[in-house]
PDB file of N, CA and C in Angstrom:
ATOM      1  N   UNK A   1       0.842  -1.190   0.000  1.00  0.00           N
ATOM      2  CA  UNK A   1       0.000   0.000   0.000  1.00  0.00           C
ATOM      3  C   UNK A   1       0.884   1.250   0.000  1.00  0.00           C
ATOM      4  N   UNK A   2       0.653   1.656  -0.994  1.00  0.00           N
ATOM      5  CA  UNK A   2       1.666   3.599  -1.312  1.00  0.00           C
ATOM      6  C   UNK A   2       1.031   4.630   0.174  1.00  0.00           C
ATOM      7  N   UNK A   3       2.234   4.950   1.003  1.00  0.00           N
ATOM      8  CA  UNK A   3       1.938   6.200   2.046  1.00  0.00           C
ATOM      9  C   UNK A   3       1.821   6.998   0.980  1.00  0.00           C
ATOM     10  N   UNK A   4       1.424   7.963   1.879  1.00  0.00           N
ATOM     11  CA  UNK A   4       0.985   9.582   1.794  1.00  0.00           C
ATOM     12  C   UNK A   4       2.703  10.290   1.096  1.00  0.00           C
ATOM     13  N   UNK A   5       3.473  10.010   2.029  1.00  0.00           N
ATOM     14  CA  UNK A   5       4.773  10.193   1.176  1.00  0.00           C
ATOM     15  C   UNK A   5       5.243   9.818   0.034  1.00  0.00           C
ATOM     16  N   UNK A   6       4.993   8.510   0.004  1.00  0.00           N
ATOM     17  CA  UNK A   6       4.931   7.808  -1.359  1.00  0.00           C
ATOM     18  C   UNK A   6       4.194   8.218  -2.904  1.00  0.00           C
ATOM     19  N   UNK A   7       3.114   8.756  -2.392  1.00  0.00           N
ATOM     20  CA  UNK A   7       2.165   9.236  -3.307  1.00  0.00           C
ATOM     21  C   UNK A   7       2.621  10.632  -3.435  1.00  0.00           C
ATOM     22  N   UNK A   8       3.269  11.360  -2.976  1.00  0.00           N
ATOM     23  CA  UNK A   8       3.203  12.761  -3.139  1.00  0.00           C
ATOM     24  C   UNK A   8       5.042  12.571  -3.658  1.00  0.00           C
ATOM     25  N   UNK A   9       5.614  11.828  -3.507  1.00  0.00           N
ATOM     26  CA  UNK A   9       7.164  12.068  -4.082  1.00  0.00           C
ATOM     27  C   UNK A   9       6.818  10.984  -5.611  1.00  0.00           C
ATOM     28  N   UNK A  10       5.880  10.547  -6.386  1.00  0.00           N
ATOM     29  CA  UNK A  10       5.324   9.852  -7.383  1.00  0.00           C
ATOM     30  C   UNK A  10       4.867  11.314  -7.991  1.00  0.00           C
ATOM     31  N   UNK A  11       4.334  12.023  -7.275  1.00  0.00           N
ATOM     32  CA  UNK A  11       3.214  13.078  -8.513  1.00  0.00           C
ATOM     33  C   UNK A  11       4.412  14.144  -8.439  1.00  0.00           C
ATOM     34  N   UNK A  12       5.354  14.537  -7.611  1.00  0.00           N
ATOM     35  CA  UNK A  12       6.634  15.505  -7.929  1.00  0.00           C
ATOM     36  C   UNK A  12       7.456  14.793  -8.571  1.00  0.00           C
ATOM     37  N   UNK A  13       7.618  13.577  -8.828  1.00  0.00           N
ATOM     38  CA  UNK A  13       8.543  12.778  -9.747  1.00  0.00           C
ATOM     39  C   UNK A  13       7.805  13.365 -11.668  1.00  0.00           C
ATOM     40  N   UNK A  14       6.569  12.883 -11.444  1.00  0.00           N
ATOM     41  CA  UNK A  14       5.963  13.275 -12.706  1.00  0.00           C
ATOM     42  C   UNK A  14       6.339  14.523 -13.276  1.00  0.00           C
ATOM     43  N   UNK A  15       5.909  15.715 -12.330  1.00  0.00           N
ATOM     44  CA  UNK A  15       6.037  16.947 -12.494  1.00  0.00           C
ATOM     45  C   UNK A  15       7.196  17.562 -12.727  1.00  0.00           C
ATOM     46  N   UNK A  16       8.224  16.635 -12.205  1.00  0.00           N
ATOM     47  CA  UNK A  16       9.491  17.390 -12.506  1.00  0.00           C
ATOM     48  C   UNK A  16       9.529  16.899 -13.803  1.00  0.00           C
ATOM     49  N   UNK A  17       9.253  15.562 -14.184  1.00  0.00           N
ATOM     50  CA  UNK A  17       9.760  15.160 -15.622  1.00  0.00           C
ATOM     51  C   UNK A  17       8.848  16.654 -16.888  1.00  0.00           C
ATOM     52  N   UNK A  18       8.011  16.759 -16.604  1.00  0.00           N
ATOM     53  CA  UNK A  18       7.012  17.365 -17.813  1.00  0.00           C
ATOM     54  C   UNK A  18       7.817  19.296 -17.421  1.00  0.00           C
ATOM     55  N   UNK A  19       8.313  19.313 -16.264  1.00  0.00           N
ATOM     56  CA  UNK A  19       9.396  20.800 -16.095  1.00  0.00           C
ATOM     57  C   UNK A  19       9.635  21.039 -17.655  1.00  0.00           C
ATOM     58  N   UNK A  20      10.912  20.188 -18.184  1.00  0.00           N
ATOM     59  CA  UNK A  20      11.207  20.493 -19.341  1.00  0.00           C
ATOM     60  C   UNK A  20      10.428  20.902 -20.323  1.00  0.00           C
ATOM     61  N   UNK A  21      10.865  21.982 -21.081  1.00  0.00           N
ATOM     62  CA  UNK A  21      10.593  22.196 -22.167  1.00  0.00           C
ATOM     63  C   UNK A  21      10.269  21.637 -23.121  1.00  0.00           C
ATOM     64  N   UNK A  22      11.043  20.833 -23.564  1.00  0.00           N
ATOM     65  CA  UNK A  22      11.216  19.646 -24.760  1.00  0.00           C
ATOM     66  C   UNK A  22      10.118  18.709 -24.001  1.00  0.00           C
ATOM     67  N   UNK A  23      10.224  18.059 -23.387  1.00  0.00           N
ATOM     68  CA  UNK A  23       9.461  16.852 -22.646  1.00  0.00           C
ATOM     69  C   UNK A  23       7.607  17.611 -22.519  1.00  0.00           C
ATOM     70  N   UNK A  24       7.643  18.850 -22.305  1.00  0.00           N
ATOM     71  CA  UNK A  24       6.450  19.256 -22.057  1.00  0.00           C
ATOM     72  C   UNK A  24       5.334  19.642 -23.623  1.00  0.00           C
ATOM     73  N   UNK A  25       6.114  20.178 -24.320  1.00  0.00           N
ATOM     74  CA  UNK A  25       5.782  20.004 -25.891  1.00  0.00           C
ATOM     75  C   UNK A  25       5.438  18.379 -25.865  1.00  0.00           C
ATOM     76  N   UNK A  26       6.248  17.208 -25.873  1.00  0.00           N
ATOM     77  CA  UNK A  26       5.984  16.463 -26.457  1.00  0.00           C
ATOM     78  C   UNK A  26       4.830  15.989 -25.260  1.00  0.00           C
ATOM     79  N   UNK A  27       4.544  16.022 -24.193  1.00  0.00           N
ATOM     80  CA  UNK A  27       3.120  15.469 -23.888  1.00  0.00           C
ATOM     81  C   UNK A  27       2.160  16.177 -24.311  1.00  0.00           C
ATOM     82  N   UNK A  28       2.113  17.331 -24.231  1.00  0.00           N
ATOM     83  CA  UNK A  28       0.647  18.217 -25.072  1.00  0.00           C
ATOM     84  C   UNK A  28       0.703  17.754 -26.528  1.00  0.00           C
ATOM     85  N   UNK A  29       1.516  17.160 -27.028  1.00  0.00           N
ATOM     86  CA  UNK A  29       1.234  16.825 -28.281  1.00  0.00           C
ATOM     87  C   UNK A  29       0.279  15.214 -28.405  1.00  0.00           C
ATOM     88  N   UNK A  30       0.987  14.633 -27.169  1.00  0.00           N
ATOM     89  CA  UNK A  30       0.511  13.804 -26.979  1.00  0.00           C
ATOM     90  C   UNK A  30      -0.776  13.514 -26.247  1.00  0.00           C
ATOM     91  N   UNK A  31      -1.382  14.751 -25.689  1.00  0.00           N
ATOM     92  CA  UNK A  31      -2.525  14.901 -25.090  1.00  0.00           C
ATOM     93  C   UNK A  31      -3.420  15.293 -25.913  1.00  0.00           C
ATOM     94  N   UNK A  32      -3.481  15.017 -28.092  1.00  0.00           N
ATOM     95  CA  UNK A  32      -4.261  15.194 -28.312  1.00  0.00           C
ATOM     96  C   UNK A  32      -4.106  13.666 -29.335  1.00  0.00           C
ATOM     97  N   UNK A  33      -3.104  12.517 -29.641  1.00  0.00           N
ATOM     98  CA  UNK A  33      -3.554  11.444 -29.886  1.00  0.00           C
ATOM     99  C   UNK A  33      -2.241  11.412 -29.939  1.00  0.00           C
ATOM    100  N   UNK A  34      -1.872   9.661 -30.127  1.00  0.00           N
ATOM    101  CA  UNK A  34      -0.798   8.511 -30.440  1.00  0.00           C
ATOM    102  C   UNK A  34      -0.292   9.119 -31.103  1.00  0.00           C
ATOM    103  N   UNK A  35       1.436   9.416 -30.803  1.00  0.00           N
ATOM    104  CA  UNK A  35       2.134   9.503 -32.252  1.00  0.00           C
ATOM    105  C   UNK A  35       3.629   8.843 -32.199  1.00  0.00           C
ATOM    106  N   UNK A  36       4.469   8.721 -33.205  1.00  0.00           N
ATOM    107  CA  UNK A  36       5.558   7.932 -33.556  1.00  0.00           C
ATOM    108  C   UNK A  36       6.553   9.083 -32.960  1.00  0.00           C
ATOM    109  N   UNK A  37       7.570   8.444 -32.761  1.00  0.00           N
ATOM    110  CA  UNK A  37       9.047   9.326 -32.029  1.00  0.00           C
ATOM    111  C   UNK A  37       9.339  10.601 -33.669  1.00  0.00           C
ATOM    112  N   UNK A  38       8.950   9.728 -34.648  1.00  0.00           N
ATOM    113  CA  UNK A  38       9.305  10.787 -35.929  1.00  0.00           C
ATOM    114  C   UNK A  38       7.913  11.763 -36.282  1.00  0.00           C
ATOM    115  N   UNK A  39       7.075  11.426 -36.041  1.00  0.00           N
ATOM    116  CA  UNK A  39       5.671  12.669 -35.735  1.00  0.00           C
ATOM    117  C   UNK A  39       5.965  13.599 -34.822  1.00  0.00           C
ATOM    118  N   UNK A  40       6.473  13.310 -33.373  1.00  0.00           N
ATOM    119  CA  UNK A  40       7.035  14.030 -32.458  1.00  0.00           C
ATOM    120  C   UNK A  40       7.964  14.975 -33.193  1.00  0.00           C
ATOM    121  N   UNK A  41       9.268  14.509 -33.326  1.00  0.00           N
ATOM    122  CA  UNK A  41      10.523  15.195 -33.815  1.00  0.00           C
ATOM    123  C   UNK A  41       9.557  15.998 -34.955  1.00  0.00           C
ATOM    124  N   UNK A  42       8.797  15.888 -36.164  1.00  0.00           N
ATOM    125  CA  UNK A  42       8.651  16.558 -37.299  1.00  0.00           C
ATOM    126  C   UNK A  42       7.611  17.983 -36.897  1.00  0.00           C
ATOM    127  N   UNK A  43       6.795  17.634 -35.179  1.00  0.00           N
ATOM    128  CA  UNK A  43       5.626  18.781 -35.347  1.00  0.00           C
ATOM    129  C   UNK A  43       6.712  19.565 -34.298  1.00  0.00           C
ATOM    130  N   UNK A  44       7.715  18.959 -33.813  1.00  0.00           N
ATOM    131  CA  UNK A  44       8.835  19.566 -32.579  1.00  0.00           C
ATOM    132  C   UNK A  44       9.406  20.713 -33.200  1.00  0.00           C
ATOM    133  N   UNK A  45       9.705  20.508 -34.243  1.00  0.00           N
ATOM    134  CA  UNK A  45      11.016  20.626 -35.205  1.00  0.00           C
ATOM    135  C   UNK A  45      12.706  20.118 -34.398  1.00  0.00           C
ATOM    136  N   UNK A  46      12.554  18.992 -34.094  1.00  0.00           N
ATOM    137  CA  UNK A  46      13.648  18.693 -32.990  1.00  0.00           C
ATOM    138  C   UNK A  46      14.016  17.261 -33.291  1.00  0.00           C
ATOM    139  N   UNK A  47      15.667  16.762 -33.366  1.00  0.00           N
ATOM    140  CA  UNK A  47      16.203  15.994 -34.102  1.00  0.00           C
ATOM    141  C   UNK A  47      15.703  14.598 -33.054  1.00  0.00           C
ATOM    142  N   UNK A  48      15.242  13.152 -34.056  1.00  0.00           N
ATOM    143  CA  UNK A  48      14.190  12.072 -33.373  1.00  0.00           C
ATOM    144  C   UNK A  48      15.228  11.842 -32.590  1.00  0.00           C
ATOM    145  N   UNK A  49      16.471  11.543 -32.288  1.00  0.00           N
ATOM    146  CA  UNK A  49      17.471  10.733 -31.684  1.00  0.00           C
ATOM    147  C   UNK A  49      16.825  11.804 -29.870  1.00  0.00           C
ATOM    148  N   UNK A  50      16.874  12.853 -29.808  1.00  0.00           N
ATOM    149  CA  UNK A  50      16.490  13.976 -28.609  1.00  0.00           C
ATOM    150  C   UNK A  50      15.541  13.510 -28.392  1.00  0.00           C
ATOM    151  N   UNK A  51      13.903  13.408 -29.505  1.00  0.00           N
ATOM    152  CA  UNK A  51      12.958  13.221 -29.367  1.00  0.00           C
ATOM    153  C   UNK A  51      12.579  11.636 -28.637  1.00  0.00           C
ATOM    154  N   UNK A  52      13.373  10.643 -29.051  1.00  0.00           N
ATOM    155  CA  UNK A  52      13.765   9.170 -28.279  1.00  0.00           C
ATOM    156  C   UNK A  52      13.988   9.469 -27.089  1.00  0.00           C
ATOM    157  N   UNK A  53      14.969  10.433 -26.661  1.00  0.00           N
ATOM    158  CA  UNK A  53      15.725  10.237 -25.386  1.00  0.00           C
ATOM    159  C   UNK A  53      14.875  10.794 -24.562  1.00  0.00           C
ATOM    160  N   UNK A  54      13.736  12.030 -24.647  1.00  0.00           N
ATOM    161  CA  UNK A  54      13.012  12.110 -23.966  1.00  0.00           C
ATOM    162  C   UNK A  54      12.027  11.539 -23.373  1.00  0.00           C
ATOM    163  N   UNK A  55      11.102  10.708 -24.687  1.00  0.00           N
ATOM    164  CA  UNK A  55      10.131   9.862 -24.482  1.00  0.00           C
ATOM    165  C   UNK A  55      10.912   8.290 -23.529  1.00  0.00           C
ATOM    166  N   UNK A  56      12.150   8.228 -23.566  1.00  0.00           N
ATOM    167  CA  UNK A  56      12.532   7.211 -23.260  1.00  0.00           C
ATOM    168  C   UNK A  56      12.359   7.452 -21.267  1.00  0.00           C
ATOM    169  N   UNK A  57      12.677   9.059 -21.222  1.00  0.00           N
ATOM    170  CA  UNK A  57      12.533   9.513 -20.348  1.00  0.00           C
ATOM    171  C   UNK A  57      11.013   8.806 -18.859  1.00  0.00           C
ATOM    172  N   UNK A  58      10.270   9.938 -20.316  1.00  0.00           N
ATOM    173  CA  UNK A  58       8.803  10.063 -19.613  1.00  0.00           C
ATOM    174  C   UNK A  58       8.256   8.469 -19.589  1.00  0.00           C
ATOM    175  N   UNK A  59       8.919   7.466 -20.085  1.00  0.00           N
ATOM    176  CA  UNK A  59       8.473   6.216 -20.214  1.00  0.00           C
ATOM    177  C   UNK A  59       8.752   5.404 -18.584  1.00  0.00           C
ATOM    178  N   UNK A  60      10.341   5.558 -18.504  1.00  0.00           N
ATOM    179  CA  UNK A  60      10.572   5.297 -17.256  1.00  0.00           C
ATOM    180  C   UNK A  60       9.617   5.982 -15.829  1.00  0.00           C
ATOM    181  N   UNK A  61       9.293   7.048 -16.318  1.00  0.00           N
ATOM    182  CA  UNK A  61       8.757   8.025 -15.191  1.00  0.00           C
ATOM    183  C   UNK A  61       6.994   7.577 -14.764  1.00  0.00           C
ATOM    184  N   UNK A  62       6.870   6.460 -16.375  1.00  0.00           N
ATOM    185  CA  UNK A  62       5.538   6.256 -15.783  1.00  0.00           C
ATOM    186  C   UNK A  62       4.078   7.412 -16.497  1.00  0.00           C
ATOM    187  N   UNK A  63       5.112   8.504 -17.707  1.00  0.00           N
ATOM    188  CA  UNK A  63       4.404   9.090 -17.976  1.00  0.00           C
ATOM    189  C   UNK A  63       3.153   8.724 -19.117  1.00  0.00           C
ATOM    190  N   UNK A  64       3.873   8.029 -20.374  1.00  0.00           N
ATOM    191  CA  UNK A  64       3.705   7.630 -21.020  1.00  0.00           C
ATOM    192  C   UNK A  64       4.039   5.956 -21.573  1.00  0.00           C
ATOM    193  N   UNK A  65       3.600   5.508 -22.272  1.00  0.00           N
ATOM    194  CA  UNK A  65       3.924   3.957 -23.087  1.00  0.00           C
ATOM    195  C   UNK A  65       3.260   3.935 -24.424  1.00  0.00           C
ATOM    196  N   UNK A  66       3.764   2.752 -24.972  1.00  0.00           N
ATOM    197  CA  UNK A  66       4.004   2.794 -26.273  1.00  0.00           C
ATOM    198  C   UNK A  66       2.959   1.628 -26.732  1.00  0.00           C
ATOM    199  N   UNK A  67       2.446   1.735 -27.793  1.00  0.00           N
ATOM    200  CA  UNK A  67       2.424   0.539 -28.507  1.00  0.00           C
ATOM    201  C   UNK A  67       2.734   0.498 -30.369  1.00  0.00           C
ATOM    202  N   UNK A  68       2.959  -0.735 -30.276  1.00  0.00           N
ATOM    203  CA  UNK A  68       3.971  -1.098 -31.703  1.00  0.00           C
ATOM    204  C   UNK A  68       3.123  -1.635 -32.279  1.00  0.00           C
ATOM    205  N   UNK A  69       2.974  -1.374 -33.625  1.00  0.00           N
ATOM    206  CA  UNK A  69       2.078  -1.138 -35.006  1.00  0.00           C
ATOM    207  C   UNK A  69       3.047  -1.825 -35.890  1.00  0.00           C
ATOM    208  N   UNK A  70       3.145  -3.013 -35.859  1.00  0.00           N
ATOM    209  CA  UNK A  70       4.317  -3.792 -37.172  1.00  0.00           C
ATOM    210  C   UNK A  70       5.696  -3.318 -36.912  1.00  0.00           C
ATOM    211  N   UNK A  71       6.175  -1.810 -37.686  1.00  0.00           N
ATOM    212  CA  UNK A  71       7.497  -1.357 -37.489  1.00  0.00           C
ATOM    213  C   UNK A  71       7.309   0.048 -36.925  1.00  0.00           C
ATOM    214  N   UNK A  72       5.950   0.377 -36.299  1.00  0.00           N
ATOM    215  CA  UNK A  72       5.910   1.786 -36.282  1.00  0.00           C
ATOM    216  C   UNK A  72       5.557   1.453 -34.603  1.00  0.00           C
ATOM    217  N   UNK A  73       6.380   2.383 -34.019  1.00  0.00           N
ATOM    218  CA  UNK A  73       6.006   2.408 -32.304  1.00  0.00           C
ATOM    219  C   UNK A  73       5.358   3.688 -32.070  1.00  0.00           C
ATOM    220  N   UNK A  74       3.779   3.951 -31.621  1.00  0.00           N
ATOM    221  CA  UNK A  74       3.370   5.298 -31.389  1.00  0.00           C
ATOM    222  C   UNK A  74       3.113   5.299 -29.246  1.00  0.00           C
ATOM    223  N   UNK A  75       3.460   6.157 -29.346  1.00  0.00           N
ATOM    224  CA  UNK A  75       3.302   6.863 -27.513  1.00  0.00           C
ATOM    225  C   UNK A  75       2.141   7.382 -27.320  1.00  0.00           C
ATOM    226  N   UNK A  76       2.444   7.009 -26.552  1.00  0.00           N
ATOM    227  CA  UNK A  76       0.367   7.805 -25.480  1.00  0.00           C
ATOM    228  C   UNK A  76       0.887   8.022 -24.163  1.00  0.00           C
ATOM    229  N   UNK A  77       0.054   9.119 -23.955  1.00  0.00           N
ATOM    230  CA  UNK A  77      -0.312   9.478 -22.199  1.00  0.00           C
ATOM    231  C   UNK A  77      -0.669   8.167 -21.408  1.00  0.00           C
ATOM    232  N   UNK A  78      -0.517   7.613 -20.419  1.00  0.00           N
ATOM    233  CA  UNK A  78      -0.977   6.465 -19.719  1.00  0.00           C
ATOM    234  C   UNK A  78      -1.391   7.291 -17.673  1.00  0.00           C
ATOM    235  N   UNK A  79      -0.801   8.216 -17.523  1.00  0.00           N
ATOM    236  CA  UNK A  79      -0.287   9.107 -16.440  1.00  0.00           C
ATOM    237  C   UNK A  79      -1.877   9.813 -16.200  1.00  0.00           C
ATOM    238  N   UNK A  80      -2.890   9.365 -15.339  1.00  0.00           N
ATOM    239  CA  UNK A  80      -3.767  10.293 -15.216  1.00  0.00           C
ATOM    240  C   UNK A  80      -3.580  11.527 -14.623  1.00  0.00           C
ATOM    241  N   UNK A  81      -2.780  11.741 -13.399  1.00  0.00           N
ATOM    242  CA  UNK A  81      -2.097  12.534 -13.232  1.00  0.00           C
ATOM    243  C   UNK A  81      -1.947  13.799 -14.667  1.00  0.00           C
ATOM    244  N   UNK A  82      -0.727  13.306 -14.889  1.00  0.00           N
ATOM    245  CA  UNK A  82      -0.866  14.487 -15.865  1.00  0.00           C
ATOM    246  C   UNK A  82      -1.189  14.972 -17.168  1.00  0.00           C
ATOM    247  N   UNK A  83      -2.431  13.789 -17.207  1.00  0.00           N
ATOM    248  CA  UNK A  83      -3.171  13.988 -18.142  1.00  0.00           C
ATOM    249  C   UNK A  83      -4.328  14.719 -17.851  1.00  0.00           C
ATOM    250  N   UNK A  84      -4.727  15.122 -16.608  1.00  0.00           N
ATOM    251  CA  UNK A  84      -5.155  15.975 -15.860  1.00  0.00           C
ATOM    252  C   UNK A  84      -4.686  17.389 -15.785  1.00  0.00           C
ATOM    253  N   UNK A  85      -3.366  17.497 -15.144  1.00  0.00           N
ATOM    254  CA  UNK A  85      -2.460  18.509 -14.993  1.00  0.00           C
ATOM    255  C   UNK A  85      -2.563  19.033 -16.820  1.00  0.00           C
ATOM    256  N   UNK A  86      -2.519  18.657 -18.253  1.00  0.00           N
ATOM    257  CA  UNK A  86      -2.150  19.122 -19.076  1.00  0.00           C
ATOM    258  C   UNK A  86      -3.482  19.870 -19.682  1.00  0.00           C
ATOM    259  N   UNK A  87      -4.558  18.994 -19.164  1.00  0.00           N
ATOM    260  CA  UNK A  87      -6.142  19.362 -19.700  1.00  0.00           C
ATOM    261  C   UNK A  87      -5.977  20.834 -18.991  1.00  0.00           C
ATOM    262  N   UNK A  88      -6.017  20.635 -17.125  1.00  0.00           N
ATOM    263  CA  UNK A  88      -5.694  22.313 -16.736  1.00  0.00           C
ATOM    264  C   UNK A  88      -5.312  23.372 -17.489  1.00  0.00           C
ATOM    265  N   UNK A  89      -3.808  23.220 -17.951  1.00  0.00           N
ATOM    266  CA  UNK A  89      -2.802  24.135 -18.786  1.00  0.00           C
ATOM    267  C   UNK A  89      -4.091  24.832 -20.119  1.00  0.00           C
ATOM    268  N   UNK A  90      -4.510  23.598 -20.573  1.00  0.00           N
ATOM    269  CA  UNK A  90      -5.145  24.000 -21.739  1.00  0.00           C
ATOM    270  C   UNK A  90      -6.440  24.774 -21.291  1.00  0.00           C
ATOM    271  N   UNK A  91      -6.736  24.731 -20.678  1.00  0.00           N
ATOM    272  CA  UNK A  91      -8.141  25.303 -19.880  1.00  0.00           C
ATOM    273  C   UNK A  91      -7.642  26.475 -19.646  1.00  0.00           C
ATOM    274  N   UNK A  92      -6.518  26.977 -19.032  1.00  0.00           N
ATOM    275  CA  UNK A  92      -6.306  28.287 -18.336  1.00  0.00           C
ATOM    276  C   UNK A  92      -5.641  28.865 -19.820  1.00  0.00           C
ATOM    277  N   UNK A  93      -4.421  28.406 -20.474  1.00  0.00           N
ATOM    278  CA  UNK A  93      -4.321  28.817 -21.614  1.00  0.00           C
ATOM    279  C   UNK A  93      -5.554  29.299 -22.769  1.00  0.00           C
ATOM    280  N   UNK A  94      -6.978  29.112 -22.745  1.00  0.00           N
ATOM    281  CA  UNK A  94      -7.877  29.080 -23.605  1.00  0.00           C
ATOM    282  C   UNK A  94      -9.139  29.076 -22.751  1.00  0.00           C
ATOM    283  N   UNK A  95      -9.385  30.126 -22.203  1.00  0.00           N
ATOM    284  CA  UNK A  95     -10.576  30.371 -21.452  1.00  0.00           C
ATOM    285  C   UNK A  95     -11.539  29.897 -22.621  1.00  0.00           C
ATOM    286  N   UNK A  96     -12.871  29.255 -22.022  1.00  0.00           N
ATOM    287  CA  UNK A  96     -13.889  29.785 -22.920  1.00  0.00           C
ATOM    288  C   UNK A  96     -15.043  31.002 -22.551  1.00  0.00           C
ATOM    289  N   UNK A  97     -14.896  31.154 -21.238  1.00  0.00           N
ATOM    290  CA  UNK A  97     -15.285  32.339 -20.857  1.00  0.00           C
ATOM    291  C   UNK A  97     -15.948  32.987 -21.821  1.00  0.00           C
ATOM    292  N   UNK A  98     -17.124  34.494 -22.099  1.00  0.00           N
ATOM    293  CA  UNK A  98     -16.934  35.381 -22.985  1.00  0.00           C
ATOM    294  C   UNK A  98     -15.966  36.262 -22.506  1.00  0.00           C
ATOM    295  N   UNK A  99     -15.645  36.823 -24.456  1.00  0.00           N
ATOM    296  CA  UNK A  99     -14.470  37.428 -24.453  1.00  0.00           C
ATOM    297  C   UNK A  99     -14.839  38.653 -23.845  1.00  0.00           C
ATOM    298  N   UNK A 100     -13.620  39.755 -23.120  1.00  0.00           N
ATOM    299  CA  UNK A 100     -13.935  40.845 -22.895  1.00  0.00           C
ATOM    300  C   UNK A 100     -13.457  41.645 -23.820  1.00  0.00           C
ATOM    301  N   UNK A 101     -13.900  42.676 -23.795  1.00  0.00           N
ATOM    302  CA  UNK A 101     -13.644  43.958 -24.482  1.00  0.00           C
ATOM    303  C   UNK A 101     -13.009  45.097 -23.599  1.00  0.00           C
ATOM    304  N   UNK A 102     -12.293  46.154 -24.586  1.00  0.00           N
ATOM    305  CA  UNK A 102     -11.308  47.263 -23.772  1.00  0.00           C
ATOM    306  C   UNK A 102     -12.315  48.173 -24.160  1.00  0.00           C
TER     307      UNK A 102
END
């Protein structure tokens, strides 16, 4: 059974991983469907070998996993956590509120 400590050094483990820059692009990309390490790198503009090493990252961390399509491996969110945390971002980034006026 995960303590209270346990659970809270798991969701700052997450959070630090998605910190990055690079790593944080590639889950919002991934928070809108499956894609290949070379879909990543091409909407990144960022070389796949970086784009690997990150996802290889967020994989260990529990953020994401993969599944393999013949020769094609695509990534997904698996992390409710911060698949939560990224829906937020997009929510506060993009009120739907009405708009105001000056």
């Amino acid at each position: 059974m995960e303590t209270s400590l346990q659970h809270t050094s798991n969701v700052a483990s997450q959070l630090k991983l998605i910190a990055n820059p690079q790593r944080l692009d590639i889950v919002l990309l991934l928070l809108e469907s499956e894609l290949s390490a070379a879909e990543i790198a091409q909407a990144t503009d960022t070389h796949v070998t970086s784009v690997s090493n990150h996802l290889n990252k967020l994989r260990s961390g529990g953020v994401v996993d993969f599944t393999r399509y013949h020769r094609v491996i695509e990534y997904r969110l698996v992390s409710p956590l911060i698949i939560n945390v990224l829906k937020t971002i997009r929510e506060l980034q993009n009120p739907k509120g009405p708009s105001e006026t000056t």
